[in-house]
Protein backbone atom coordinates (compact mmCIF):
# COMPACT_ATOMS: atom_id res chain seq x y z
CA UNK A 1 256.76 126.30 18.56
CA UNK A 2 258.65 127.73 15.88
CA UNK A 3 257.80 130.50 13.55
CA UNK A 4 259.43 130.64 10.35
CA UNK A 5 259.61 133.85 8.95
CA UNK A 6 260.52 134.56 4.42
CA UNK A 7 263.07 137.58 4.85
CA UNK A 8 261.81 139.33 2.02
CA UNK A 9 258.33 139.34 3.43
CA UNK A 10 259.70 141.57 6.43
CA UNK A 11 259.98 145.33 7.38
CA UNK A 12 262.49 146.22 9.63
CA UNK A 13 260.39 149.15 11.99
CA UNK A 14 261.78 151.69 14.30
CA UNK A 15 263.88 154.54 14.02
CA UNK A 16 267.69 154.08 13.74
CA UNK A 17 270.08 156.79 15.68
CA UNK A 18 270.84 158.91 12.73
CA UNK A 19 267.06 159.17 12.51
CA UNK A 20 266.56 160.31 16.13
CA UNK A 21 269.27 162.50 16.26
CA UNK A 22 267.84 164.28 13.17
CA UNK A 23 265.73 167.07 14.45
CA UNK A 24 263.53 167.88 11.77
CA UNK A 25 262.51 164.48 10.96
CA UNK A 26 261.38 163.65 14.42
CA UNK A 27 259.46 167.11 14.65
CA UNK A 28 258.01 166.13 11.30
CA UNK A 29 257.30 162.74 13.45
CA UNK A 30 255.98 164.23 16.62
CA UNK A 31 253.72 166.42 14.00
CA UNK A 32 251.95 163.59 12.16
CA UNK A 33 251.45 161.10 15.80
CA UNK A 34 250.41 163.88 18.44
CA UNK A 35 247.05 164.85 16.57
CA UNK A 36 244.51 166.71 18.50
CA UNK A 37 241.05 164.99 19.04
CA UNK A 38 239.15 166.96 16.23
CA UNK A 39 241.79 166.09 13.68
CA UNK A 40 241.86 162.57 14.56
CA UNK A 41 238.42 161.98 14.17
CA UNK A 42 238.00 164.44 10.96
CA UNK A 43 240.56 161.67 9.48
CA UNK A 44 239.08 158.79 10.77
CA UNK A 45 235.67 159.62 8.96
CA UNK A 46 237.80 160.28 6.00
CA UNK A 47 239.54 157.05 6.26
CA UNK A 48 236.05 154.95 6.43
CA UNK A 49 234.60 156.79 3.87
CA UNK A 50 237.40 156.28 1.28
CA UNK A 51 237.40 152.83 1.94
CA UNK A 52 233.54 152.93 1.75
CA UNK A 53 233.77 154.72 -1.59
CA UNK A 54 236.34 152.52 -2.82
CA UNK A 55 235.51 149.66 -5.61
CA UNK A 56 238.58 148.06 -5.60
CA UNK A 57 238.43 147.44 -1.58
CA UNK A 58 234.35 146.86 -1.76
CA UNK A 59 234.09 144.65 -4.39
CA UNK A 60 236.69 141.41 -3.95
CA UNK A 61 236.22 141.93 -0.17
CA UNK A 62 233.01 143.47 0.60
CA UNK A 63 233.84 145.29 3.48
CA UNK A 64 231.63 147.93 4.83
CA UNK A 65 232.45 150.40 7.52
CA UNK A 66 229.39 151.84 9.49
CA UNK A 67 230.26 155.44 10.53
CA UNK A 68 229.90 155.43 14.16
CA UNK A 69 228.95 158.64 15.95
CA UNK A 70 232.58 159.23 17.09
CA UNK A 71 232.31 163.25 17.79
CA UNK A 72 229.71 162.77 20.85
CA UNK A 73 233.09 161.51 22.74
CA UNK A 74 235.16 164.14 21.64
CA UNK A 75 232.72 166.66 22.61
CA UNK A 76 231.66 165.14 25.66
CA UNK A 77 234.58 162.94 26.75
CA UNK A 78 234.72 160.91 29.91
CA UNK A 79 235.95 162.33 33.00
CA UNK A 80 238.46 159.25 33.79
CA UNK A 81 238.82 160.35 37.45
């Protein structure tokens, strides 16, 4: 099967070698992905709400995100041994 793929319609993704060898952008990187558990669910719940909250999302698309109680499992998380 072939795909077919409109060029302008495509990101390129990844970070080139001047990027990586740039210190401060990939501590600015490591800052935003290594997010502790609190912090990751504090922006999760504001994520869902502002989509929740937001008319132009709700009303041609009608999605609805229930707010599942996420901070039971990072107060209590598995023990994956």
């Amino acid at each position: 099967m072939k795909v077919k793929v409109v060029p302008h319609c495509c990101a390129l993704t990844g970070i080139t070698d001047t990027m990586w060898n740039d210190k401060g952008l990939m501590k600015k990187i490591q800052d935003h992905m290594q997010v502790n558990p609190t912090d990751r669910v504090d922006r999760l719940t504001d994520h869902m709400y502002a989509l929740n909250s937001n008319d132009r999302v709700q009303h041609p698309y009608d999605i609805r995100i229930n707010n599942p109680n996420i901070t039971e499992s990072v107060e209590h998380p598995e023990n994956p041994n």
